[in-house]
C-alpha atoms as a PDB file:
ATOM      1  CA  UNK A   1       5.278  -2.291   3.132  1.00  0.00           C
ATOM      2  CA  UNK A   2       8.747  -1.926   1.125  1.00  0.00           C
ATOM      3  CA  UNK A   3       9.510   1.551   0.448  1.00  0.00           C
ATOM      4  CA  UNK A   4      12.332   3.052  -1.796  1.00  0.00           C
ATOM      5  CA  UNK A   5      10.908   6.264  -2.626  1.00  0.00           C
ATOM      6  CA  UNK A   6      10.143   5.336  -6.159  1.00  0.00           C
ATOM      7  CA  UNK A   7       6.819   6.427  -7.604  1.00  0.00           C
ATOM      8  CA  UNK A   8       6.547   2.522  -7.539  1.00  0.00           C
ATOM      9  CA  UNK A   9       6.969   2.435  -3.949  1.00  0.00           C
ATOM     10  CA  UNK A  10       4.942   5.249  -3.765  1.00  0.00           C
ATOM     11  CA  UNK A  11       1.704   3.891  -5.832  1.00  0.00           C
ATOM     12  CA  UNK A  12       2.322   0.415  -3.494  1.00  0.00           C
ATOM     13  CA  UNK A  13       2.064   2.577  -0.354  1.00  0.00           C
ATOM     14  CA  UNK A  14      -1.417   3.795  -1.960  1.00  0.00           C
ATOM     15  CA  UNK A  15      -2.439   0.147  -2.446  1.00  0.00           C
ATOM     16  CA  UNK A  16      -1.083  -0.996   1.058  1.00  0.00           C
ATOM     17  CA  UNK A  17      -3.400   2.090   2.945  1.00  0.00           C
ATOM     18  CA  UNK A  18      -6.459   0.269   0.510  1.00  0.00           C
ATOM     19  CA  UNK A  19      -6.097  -2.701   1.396  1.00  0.00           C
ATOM     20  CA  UNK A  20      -5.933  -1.877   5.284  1.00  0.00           C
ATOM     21  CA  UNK A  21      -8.612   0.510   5.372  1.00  0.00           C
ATOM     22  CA  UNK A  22     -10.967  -2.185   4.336  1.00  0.00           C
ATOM     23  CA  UNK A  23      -9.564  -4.706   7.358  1.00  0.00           C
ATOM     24  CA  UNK A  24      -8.790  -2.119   9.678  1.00  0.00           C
ATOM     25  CA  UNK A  25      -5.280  -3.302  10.151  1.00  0.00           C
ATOM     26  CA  UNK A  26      -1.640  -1.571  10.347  1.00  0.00           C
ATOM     27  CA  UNK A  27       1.040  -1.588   8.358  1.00  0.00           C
ATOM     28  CA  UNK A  28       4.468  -1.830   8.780  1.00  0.00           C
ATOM     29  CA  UNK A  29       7.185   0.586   7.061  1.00  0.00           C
ATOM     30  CA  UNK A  30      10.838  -0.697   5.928  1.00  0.00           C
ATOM     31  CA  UNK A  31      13.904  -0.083   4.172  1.00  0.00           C
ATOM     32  CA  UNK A  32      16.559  -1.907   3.477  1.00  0.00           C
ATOM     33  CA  UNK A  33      19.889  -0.171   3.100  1.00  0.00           C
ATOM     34  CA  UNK A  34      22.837  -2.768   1.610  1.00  0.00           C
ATOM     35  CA  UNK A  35      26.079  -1.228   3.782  1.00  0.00           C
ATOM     36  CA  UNK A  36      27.861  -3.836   1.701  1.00  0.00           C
ATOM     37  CA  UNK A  37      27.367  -2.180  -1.861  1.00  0.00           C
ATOM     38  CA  UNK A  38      26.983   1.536  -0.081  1.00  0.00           C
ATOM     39  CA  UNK A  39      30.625   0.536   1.076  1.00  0.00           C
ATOM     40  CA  UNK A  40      32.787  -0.573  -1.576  1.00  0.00           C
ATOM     41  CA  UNK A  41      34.674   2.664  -1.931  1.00  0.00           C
ATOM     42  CA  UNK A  42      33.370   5.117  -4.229  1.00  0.00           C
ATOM     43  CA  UNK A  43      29.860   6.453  -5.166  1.00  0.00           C
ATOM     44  CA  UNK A  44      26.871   4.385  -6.751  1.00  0.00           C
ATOM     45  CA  UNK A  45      23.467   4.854  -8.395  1.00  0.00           C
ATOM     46  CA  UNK A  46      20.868   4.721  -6.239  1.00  0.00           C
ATOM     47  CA  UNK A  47      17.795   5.498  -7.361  1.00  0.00           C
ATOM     48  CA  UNK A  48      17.526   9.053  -8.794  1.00  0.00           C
ATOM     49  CA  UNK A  49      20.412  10.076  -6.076  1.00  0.00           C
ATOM     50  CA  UNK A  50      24.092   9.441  -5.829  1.00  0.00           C
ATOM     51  CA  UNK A  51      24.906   7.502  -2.488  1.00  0.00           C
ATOM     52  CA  UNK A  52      28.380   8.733  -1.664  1.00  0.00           C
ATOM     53  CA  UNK A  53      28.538   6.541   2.247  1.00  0.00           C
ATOM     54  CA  UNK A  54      26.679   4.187   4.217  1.00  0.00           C
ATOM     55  CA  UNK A  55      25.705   6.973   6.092  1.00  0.00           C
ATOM     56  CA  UNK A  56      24.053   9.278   3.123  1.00  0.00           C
ATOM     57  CA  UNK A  57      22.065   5.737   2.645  1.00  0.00           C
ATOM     58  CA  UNK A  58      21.265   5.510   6.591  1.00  0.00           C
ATOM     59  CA  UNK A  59      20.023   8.880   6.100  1.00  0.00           C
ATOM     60  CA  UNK A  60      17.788   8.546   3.484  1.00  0.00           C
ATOM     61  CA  UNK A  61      16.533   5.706   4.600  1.00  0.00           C
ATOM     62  CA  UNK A  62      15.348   7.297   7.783  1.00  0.00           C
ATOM     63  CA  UNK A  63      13.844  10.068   5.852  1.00  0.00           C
ATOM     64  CA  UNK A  64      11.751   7.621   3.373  1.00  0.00           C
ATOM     65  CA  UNK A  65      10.777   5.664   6.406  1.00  0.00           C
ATOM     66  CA  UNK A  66       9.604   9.029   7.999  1.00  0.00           C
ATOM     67  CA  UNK A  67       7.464  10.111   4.729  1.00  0.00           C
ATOM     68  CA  UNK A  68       6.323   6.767   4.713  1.00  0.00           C
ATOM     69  CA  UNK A  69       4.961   7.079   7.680  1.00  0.00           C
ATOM     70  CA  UNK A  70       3.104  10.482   7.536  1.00  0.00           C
ATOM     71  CA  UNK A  71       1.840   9.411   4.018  1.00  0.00           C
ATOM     72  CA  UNK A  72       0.222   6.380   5.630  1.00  0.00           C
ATOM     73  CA  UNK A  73      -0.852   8.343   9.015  1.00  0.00           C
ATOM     74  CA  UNK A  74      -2.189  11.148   6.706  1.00  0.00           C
ATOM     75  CA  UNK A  75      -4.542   8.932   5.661  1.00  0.00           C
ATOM     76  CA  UNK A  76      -5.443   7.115   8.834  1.00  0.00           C
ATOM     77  CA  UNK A  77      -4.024   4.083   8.758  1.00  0.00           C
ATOM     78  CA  UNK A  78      -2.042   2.929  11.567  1.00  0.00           C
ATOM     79  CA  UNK A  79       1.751   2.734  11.420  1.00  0.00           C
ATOM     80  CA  UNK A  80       2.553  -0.546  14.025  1.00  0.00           C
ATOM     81  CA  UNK A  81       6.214   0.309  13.343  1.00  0.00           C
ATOM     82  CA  UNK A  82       9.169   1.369  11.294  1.00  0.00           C
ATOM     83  CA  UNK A  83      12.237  -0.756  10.586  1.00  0.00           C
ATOM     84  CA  UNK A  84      15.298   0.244   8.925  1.00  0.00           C
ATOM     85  CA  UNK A  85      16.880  -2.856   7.483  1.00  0.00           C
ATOM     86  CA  UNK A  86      20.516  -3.454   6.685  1.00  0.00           C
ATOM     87  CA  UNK A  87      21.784  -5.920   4.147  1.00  0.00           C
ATOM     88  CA  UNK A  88      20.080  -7.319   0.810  1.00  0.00           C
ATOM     89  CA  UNK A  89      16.315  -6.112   0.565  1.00  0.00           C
ATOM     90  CA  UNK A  90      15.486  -9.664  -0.564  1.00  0.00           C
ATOM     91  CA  UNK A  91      16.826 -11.675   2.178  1.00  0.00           C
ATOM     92  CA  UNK A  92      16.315  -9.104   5.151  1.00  0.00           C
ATOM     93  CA  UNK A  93      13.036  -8.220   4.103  1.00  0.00           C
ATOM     94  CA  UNK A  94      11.498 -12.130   4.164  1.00  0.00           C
ATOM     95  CA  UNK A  95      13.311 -12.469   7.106  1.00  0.00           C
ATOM     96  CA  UNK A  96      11.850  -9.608   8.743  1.00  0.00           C
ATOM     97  CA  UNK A  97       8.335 -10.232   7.307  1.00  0.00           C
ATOM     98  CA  UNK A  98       8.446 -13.756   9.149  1.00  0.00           C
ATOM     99  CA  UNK A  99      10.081 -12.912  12.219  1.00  0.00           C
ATOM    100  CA  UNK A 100       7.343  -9.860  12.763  1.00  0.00           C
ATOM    101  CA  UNK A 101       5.005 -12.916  11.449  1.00  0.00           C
ATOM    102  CA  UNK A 102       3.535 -10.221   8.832  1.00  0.00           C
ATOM    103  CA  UNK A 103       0.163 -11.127   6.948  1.00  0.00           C
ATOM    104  CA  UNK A 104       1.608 -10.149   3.193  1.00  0.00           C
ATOM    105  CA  UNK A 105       3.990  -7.499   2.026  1.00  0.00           C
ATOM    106  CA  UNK A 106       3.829  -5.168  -0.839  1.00  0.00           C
ATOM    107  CA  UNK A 107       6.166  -3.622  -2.803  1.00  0.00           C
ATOM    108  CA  UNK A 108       6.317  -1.460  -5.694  1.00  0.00           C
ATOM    109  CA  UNK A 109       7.959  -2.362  -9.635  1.00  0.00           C
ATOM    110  CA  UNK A 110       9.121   0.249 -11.635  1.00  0.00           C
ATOM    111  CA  UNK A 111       8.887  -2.118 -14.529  1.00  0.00           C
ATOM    112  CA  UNK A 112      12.357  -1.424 -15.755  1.00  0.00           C
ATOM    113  CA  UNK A 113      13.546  -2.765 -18.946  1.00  0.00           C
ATOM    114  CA  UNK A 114      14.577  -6.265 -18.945  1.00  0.00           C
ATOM    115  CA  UNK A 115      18.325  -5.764 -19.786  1.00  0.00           C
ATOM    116  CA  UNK A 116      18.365  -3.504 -16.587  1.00  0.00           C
ATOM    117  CA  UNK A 117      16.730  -6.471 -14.371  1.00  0.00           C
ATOM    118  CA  UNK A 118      18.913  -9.319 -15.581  1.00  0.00           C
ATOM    119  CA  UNK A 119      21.773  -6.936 -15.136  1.00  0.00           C
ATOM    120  CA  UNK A 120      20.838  -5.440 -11.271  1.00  0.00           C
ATOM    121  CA  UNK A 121      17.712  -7.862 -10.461  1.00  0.00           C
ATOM    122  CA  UNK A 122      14.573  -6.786  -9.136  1.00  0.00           C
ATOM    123  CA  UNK A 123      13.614  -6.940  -5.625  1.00  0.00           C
ATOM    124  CA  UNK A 124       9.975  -7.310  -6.141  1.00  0.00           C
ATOM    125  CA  UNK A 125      10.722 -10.616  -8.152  1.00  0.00           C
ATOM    126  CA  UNK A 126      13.134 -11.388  -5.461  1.00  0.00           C
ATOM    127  CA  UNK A 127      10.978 -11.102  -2.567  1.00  0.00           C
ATOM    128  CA  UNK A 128       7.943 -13.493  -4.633  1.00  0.00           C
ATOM    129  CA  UNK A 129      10.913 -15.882  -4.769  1.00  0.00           C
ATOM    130  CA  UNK A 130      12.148 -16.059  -1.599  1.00  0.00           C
ATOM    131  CA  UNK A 131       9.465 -16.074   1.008  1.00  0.00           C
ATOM    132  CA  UNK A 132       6.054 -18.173   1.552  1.00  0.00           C
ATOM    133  CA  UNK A 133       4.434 -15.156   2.615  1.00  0.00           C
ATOM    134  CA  UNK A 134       2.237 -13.355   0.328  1.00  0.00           C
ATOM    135  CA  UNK A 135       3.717 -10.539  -1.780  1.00  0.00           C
ATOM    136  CA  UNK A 136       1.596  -7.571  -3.435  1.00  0.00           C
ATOM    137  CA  UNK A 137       3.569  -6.347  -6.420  1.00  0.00           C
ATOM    138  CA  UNK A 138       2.416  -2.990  -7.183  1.00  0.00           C
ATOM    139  CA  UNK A 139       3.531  -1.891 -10.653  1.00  0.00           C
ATOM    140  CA  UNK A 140       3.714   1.715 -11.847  1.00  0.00           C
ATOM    141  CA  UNK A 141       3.824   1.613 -15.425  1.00  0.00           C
END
């Protein structure tokens, strides 16, 4: 399970819990934090929040991870682990998701307009488009 702390993320953290509830599985919790981008000397959009350093993006990171995970515990689903990625969600999260040899991932859309995706992408089409494992996109429209 991809989080960002969107309400996208947040609605495909809903979804994930379903889905393993009814299997009685676990999920697993990342983010991916791009040091490349958080680095190139000055601030950037990220999200709803200005990330000023790598390390204001470490930190949040860590503290989406950790509301992830009592979100998910909270409603008794297992947390197998927590991984804080670094580099390009839609190469380190594949990579990840194959290494860990995960049954699917899912990851929230915020359905942004289309000029904003061609301009900055969209890591939910990204991740369909770059792994064989199967991807939940989660839309929150």
């Amino acid at each position: 399970m991809a989080t960002d702390g969107s309400d996208a993320s947040e609605a495909a953290v809903d979804h994930a819990c379903r889905l393993v509830e009814r299997t009685g599985g676990s999920v697993s919790l990342v983010h991916a934090v791009n040091p490349t981008v958080s680095a190139e000397g000055g601030s950037r959009r990220d999200g709803d929040r200005l990330v000023q350093s790598v390390a204001d993006a470490e930190e949040r990171g860590e503290r989406l991870l950790t509301e992830g995970e009592r979100r998910v515990t909270d409603r008794g689903v297992d947390v197998a682990d927590t991984h804080l990625l670094y580099g390009e969600p839609t190469e380190e999260i594949p990579a990840l998701a194959a290494e860990e040899s995960y049954d699917g991932i899912v990851v929230g859309h915020r359905g942004l307009s289309d000029r904003y995706e061609r301009v900055l992408g969209s890591v939910a089409k990204g991740l369909v488009g770059r792994t064989d494992i199967p991807v939940t996109v989660v839309r929150d429209d």
